[in-house]
C-alpha atoms as a PDB file:
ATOM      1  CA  UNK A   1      23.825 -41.945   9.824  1.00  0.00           C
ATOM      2  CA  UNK A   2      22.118 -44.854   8.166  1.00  0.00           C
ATOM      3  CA  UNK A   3      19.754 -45.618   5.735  1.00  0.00           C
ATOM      4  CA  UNK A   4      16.849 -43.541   7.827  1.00  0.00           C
ATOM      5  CA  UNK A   5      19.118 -40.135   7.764  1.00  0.00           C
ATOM      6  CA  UNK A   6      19.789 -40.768   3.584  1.00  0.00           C
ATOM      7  CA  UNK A   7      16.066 -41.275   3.408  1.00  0.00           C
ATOM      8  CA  UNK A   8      15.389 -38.229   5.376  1.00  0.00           C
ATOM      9  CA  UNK A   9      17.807 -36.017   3.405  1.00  0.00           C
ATOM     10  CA  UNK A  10      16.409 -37.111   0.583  1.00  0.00           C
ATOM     11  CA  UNK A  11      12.243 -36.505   1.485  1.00  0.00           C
ATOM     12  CA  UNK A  12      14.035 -33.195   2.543  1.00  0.00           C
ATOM     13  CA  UNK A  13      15.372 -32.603  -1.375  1.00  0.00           C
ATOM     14  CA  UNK A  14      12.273 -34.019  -2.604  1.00  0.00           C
ATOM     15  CA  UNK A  15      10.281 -31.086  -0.649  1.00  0.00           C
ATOM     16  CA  UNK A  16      12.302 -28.206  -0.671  1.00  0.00           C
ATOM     17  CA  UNK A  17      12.358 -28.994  -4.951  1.00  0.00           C
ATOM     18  CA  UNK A  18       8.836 -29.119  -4.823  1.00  0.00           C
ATOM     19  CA  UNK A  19       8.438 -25.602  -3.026  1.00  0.00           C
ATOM     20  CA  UNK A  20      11.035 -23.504  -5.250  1.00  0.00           C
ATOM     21  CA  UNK A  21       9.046 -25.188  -8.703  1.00  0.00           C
ATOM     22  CA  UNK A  22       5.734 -24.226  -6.911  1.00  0.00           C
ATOM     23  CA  UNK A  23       7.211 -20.669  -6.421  1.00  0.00           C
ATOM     24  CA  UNK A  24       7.931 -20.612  -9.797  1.00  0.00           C
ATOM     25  CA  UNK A  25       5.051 -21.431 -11.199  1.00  0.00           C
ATOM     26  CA  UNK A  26       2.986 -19.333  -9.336  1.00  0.00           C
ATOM     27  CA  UNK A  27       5.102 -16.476 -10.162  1.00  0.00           C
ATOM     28  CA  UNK A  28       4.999 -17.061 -14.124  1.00  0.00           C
ATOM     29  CA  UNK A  29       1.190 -17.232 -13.565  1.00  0.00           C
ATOM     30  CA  UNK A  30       0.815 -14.043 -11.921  1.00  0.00           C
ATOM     31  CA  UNK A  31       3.080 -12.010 -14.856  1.00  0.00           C
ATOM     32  CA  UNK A  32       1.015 -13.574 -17.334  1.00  0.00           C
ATOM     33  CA  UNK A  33      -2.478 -12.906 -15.881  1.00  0.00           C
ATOM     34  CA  UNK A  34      -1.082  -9.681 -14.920  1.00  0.00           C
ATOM     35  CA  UNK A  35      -0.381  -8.812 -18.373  1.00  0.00           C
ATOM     36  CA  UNK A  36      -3.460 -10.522 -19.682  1.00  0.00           C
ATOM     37  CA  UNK A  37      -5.089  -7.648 -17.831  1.00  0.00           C
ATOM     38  CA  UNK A  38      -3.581  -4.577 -19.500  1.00  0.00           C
ATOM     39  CA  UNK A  39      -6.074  -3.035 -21.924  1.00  0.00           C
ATOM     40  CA  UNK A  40      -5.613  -4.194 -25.842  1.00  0.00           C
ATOM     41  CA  UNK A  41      -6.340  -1.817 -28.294  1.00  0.00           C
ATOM     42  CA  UNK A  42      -6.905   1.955 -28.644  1.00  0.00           C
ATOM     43  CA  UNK A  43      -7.873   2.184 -25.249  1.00  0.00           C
ATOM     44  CA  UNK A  44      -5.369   4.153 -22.941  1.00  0.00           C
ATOM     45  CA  UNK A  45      -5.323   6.172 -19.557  1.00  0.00           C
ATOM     46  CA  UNK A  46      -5.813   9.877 -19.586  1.00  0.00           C
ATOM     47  CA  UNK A  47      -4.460  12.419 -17.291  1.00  0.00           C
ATOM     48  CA  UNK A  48      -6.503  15.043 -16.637  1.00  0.00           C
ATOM     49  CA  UNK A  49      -6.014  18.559 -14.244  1.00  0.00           C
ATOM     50  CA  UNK A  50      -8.707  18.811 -11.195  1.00  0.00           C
ATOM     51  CA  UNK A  51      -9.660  22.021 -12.849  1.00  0.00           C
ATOM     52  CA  UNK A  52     -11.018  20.358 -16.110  1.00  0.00           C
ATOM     53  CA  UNK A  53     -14.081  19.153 -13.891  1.00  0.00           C
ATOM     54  CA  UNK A  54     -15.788  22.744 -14.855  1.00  0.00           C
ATOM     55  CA  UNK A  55     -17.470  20.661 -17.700  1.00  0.00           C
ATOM     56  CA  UNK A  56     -20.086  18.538 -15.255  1.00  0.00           C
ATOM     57  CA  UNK A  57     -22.943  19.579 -14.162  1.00  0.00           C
ATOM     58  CA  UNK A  58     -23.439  20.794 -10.463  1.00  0.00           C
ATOM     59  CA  UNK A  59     -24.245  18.468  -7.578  1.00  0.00           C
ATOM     60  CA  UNK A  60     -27.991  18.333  -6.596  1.00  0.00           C
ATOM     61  CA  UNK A  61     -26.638  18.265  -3.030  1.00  0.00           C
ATOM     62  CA  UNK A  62     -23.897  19.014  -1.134  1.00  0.00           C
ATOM     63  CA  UNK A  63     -24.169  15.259   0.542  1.00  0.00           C
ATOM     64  CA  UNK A  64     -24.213  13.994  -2.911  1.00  0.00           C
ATOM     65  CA  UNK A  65     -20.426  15.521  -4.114  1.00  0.00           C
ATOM     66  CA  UNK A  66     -17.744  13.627  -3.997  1.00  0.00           C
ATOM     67  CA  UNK A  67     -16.056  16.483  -2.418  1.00  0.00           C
ATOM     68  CA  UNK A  68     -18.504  18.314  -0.585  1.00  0.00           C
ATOM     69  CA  UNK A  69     -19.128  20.948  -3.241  1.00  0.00           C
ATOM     70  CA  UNK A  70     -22.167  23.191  -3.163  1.00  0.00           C
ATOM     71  CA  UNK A  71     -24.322  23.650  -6.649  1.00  0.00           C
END
């Protein structure tokens, strides 16, 4: 092996060094815009039971429910 194969090895380094910092990057990036996503403030999610939908007002047509319901 001569000075071509060292130079080789090397470029190889070089590349596969480049690839695992690229990785990470792109991986801190997502966490942090994923978290920059996440509501701030008083806002939160609410879980709510199907039957609690007794509250809306009927559907003006059956084609116009989400689930086919008649008025």
């Amino acid at each position: 092996m001569g000075i071509a194969g060292e130079r080789r090895r090397t470029v190889w380094r070089l590349v596969v060094a480049g690839w695992v910092l690229a990785v990470a990057v792109a991986g801190g990036l997502t966490l942090w815009m994923q978290d920059s996503t996440e509501p701030r403030g008083p806002y939160v999610w609410e879980e709510t039971d199907p039957g609690d939908a007794q509250h809306l007002p009927p559907c003006p047509t059956p084609q116009a429910c989400a689930y086919g319901a008649t008025p």
